[in-house]
PDB file of N, CA and C in Angstrom:
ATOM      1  N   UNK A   1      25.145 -21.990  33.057  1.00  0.00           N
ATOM      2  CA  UNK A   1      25.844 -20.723  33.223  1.00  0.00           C
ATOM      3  C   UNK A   1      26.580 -20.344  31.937  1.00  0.00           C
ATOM      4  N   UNK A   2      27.243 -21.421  31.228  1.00  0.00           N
ATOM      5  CA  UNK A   2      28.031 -20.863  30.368  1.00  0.00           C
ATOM      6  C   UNK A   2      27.065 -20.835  28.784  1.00  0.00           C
ATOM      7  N   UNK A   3      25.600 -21.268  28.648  1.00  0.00           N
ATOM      8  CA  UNK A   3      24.984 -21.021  28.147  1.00  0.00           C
ATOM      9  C   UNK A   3      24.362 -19.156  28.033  1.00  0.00           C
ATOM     10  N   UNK A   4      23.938 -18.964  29.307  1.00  0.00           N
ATOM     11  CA  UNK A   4      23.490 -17.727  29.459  1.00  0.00           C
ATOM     12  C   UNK A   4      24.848 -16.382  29.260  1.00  0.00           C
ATOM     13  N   UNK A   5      26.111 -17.097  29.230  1.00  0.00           N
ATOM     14  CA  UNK A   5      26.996 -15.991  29.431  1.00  0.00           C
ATOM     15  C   UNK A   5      27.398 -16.169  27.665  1.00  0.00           C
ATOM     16  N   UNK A   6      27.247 -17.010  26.616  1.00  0.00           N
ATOM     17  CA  UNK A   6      27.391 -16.897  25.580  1.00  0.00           C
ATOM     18  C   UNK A   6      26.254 -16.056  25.259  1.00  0.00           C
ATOM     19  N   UNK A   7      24.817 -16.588  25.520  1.00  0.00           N
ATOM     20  CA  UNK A   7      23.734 -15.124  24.798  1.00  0.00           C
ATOM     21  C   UNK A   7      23.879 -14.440  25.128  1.00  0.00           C
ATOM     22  N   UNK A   8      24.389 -13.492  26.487  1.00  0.00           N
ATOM     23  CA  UNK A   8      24.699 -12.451  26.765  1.00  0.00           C
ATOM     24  C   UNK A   8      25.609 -11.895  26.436  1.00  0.00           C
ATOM     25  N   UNK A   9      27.299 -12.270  25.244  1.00  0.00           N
ATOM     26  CA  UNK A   9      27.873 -11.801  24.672  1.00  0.00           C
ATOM     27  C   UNK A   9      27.432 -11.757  23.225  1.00  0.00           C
ATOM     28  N   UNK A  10      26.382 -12.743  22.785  1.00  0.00           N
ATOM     29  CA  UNK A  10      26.012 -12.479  21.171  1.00  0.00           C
ATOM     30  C   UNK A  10      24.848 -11.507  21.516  1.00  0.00           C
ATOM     31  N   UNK A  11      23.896 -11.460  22.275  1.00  0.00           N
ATOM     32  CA  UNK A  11      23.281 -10.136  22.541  1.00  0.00           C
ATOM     33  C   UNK A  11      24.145  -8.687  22.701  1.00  0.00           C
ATOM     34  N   UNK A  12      25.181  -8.662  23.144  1.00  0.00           N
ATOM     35  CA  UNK A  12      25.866  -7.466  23.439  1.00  0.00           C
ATOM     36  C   UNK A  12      26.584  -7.045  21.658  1.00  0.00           C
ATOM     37  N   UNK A  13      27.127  -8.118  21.349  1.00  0.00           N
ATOM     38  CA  UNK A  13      26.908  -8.212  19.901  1.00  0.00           C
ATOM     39  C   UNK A  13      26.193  -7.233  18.980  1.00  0.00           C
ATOM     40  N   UNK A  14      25.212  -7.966  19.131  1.00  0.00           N
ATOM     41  CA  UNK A  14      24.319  -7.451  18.024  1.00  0.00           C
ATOM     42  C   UNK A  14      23.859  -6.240  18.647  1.00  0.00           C
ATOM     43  N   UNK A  15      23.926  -6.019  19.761  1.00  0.00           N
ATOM     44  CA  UNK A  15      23.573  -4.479  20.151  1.00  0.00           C
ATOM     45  C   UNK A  15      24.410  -3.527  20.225  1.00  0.00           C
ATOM     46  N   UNK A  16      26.019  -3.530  19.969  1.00  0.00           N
ATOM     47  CA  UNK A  16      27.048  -2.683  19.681  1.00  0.00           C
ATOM     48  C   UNK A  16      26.700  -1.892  18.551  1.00  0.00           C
ATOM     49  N   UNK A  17      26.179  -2.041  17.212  1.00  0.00           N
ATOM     50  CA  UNK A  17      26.581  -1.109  16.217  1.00  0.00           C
ATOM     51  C   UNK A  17      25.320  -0.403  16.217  1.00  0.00           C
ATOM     52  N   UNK A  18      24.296  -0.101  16.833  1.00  0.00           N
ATOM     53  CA  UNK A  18      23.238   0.335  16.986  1.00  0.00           C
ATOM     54  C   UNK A  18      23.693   2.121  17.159  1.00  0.00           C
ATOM     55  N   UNK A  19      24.814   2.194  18.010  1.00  0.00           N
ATOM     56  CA  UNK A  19      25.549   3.155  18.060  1.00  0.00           C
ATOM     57  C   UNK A  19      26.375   3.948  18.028  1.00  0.00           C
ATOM     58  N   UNK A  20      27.045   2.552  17.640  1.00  0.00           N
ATOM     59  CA  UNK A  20      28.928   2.460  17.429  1.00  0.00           C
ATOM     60  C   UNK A  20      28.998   3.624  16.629  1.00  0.00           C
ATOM     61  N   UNK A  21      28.118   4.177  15.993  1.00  0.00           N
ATOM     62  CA  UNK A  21      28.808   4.758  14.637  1.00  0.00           C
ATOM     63  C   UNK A  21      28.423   6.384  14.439  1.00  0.00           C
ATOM     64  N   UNK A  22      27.717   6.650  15.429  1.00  0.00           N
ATOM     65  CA  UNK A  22      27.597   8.011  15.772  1.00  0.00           C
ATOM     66  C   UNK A  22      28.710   8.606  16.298  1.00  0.00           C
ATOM     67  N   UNK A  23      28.903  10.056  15.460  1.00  0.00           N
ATOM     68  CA  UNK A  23      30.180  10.722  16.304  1.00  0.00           C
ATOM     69  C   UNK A  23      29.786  12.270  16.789  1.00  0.00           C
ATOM     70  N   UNK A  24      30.438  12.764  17.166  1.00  0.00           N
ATOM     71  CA  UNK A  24      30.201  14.158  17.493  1.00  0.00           C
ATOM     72  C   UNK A  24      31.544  15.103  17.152  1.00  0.00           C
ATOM     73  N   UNK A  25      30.957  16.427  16.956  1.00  0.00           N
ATOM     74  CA  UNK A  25      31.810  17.612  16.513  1.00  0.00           C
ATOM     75  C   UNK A  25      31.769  18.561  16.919  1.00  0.00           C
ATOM     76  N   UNK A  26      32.399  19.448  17.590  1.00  0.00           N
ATOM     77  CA  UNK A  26      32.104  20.411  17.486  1.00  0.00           C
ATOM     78  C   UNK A  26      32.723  21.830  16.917  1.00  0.00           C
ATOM     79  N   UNK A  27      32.395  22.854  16.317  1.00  0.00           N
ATOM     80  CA  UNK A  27      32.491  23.980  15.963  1.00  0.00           C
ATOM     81  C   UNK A  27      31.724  24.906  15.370  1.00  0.00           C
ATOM     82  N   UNK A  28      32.550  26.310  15.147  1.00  0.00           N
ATOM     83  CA  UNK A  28      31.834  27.113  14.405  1.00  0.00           C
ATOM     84  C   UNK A  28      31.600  26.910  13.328  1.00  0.00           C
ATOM     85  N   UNK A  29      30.364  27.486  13.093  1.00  0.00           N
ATOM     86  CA  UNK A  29      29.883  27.851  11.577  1.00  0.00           C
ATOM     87  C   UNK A  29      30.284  28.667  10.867  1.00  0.00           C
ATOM     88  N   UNK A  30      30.697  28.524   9.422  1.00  0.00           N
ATOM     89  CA  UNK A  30      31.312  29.773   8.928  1.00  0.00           C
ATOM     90  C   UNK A  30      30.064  29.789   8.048  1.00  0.00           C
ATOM     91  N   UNK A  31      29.477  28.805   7.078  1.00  0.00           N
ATOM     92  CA  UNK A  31      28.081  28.866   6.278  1.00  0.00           C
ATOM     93  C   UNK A  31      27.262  28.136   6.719  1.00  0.00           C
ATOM     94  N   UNK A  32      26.063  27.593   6.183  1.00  0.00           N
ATOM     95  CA  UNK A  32      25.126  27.760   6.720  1.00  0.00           C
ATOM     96  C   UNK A  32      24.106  27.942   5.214  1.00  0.00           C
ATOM     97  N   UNK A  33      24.121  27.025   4.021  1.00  0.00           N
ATOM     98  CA  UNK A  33      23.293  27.167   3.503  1.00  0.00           C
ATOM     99  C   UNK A  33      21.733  26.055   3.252  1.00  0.00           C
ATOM    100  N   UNK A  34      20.876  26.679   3.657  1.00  0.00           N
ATOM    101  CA  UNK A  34      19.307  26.503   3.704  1.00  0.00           C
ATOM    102  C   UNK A  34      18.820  25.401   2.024  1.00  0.00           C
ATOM    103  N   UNK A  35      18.997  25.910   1.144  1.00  0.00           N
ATOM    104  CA  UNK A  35      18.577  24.983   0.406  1.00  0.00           C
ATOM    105  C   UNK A  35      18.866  23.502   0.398  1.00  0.00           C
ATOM    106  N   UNK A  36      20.535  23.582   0.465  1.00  0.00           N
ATOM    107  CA  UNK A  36      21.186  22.174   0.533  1.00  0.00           C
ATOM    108  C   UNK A  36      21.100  21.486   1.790  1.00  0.00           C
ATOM    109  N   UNK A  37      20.785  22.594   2.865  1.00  0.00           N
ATOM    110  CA  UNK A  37      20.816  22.119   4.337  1.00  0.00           C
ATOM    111  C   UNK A  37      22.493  21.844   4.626  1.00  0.00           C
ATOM    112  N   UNK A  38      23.294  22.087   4.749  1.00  0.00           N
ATOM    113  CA  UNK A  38      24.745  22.179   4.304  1.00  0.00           C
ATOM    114  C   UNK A  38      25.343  23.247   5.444  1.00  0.00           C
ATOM    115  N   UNK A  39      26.170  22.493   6.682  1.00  0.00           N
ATOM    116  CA  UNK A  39      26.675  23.556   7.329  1.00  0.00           C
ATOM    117  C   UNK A  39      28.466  23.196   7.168  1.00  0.00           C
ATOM    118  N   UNK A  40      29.308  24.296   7.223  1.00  0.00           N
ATOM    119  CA  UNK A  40      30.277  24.057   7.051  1.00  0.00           C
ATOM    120  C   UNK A  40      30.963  24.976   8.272  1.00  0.00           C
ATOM    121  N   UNK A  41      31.767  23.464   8.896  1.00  0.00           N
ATOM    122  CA  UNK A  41      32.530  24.752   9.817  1.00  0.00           C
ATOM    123  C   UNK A  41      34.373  25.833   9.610  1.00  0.00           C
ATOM    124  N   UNK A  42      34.343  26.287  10.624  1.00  0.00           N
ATOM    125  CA  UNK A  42      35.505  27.221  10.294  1.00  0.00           C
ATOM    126  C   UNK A  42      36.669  26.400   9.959  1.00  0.00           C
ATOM    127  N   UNK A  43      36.684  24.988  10.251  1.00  0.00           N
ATOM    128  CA  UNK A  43      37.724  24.331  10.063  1.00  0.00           C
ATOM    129  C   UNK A  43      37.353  23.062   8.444  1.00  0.00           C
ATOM    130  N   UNK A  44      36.773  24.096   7.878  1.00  0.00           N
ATOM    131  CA  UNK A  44      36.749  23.078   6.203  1.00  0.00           C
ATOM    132  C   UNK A  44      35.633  21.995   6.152  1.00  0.00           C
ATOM    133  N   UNK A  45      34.987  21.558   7.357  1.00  0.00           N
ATOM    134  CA  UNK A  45      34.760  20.331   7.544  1.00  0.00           C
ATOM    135  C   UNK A  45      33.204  20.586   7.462  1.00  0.00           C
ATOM    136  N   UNK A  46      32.423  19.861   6.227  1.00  0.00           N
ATOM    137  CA  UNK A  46      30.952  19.954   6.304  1.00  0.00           C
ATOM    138  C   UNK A  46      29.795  18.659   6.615  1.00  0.00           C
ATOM    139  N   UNK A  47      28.703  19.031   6.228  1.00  0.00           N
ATOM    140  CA  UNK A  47      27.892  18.055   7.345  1.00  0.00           C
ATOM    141  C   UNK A  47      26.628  18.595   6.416  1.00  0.00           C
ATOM    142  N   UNK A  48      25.670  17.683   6.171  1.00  0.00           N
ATOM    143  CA  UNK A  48      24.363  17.536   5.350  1.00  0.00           C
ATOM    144  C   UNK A  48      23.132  17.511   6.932  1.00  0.00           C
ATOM    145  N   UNK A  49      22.359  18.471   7.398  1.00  0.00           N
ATOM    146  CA  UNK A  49      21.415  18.117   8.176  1.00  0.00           C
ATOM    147  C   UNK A  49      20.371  17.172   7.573  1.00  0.00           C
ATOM    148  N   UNK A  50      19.874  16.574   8.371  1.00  0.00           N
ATOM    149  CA  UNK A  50      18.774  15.483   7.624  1.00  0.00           C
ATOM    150  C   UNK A  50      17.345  16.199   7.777  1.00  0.00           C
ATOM    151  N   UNK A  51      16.405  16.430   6.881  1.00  0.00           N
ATOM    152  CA  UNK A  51      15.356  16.796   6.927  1.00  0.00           C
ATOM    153  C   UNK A  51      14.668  16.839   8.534  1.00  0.00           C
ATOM    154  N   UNK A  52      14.885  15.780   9.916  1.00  0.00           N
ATOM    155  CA  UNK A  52      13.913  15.622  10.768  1.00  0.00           C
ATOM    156  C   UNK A  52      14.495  16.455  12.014  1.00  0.00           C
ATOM    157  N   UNK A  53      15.580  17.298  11.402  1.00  0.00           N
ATOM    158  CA  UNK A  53      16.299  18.565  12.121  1.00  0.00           C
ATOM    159  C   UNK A  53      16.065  19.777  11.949  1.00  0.00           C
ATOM    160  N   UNK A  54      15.702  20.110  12.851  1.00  0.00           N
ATOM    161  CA  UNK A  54      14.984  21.610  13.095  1.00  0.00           C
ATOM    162  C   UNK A  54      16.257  22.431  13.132  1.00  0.00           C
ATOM    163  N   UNK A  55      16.113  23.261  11.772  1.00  0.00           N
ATOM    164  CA  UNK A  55      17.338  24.325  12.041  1.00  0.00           C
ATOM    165  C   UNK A  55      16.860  26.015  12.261  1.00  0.00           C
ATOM    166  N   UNK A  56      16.337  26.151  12.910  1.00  0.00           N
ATOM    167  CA  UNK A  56      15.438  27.444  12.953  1.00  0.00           C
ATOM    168  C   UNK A  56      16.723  28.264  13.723  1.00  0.00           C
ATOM    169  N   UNK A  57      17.641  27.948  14.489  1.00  0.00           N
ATOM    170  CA  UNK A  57      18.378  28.249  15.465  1.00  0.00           C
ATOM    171  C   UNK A  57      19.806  28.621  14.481  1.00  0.00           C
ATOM    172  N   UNK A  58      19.773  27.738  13.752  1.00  0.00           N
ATOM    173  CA  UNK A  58      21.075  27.233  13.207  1.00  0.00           C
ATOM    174  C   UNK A  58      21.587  28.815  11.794  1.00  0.00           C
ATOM    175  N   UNK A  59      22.593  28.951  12.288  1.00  0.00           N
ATOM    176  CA  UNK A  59      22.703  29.843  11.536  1.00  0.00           C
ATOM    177  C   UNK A  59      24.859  30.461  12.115  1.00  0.00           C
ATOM    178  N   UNK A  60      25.168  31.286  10.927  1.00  0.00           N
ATOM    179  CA  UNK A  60      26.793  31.556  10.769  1.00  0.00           C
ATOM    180  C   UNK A  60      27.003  32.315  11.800  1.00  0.00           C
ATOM    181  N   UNK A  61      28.062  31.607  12.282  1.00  0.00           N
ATOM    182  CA  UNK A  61      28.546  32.382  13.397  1.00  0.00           C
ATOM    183  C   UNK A  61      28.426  31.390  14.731  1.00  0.00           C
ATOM    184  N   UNK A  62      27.618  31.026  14.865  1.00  0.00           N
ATOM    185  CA  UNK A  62      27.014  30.144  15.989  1.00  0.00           C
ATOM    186  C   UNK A  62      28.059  29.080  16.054  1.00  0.00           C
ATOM    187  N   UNK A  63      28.281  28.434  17.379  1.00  0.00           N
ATOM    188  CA  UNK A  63      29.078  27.643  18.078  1.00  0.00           C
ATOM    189  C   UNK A  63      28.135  26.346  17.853  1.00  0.00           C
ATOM    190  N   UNK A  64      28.212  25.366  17.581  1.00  0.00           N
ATOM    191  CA  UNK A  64      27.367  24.078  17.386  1.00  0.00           C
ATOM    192  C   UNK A  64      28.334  23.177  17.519  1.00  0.00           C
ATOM    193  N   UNK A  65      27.354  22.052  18.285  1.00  0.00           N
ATOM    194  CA  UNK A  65      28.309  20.560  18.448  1.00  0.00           C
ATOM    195  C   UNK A  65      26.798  19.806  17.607  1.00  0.00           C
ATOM    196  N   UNK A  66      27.581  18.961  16.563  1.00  0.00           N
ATOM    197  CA  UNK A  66      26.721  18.090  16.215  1.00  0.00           C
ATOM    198  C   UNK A  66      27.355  16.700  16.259  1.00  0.00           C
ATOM    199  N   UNK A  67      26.362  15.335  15.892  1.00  0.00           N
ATOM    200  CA  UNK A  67      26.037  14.323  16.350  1.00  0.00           C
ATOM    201  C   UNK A  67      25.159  13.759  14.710  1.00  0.00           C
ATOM    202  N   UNK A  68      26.718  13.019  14.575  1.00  0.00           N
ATOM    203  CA  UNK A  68      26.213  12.668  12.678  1.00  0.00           C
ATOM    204  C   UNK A  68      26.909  11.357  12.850  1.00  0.00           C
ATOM    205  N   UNK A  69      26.429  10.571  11.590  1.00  0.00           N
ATOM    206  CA  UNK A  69      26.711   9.452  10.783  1.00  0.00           C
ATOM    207  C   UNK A  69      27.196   9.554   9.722  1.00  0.00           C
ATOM    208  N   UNK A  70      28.516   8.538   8.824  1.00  0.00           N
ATOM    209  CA  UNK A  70      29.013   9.132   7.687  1.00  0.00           C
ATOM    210  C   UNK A  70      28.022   7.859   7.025  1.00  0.00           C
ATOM    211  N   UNK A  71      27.291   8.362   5.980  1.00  0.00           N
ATOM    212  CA  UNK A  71      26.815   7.570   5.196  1.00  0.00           C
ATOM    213  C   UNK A  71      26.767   8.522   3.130  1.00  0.00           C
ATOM    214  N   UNK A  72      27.315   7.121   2.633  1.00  0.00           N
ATOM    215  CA  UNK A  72      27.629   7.354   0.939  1.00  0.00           C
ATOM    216  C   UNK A  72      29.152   8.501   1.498  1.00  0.00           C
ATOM    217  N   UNK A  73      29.644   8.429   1.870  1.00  0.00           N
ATOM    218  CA  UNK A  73      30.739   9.386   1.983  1.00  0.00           C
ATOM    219  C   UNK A  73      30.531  10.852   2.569  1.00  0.00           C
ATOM    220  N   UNK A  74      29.407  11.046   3.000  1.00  0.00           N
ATOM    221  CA  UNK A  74      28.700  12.436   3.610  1.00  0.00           C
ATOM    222  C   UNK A  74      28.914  12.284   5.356  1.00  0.00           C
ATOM    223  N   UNK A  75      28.797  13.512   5.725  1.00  0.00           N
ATOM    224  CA  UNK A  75      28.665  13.744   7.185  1.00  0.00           C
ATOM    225  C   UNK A  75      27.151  14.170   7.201  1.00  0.00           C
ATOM    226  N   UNK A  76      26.469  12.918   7.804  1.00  0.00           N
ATOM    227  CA  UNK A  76      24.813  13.331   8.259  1.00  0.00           C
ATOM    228  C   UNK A  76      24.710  13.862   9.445  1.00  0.00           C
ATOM    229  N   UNK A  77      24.031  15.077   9.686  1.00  0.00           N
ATOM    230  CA  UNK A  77      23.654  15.147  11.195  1.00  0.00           C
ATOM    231  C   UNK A  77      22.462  14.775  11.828  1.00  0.00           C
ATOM    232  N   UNK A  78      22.360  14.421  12.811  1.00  0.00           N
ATOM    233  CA  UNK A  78      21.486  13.984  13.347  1.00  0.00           C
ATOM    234  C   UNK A  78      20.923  14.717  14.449  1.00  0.00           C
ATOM    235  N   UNK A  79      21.593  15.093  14.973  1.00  0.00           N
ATOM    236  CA  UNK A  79      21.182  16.192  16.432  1.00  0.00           C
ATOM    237  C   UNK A  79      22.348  17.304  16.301  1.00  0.00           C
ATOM    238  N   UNK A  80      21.953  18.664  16.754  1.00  0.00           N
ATOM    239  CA  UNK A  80      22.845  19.638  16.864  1.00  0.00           C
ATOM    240  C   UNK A  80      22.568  20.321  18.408  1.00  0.00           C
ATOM    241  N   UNK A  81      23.478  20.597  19.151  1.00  0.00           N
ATOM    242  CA  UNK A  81      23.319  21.854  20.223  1.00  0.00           C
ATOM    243  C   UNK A  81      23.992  23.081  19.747  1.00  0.00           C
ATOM    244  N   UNK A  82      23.487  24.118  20.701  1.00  0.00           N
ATOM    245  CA  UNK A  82      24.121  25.375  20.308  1.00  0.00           C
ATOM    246  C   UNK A  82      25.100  25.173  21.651  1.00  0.00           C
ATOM    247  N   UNK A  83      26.436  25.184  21.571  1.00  0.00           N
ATOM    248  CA  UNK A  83      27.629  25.498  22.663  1.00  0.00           C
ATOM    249  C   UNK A  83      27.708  27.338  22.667  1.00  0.00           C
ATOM    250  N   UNK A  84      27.639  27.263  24.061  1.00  0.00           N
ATOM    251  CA  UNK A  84      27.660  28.913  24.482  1.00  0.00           C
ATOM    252  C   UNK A  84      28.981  29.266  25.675  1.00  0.00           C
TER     253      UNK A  84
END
């Protein structure tokens, strides 16, 4: 028993940061520029979309909650909704 209840805390372990580190945001967009992929919201705070994000939707003005990782000192996004 106390075998199986140690792998089942070093399994839980090693499966914590898998997600730990995703956060979410939400707000408006005030820009919204396409080359850099670069959205910035009304409150100063910006975010790099990652190439495998479809921004066809995405555009100023729009209410968005996104779902990023800080990596090299950047806000990556990873998933965005439109909040309505």
């Amino acid at each position: 028993m106390k075998k199986a209840l140690i792998a089942f805390a070093i399994a839980a372990l090693v499966a914590t940061p898998l997600g730990a580190w995703a956060a979410e945001r939400e707000g408006k967009v005030t820009k919204w520029e396409t080359t850099t992929r670069t959205v910035t919201f009304d409150d100063g705070s910006t975010y790099v979309v990652t190439d495998t994000v479809k921004t066809e939707e995405l555009k100023e003005g729009a209410r968005i909650k996104v779902t990023y990782d800080e990596k090299d000192g950047k806000y990556v996004v990873t998933k965005y909704i439109i909040v309505k």
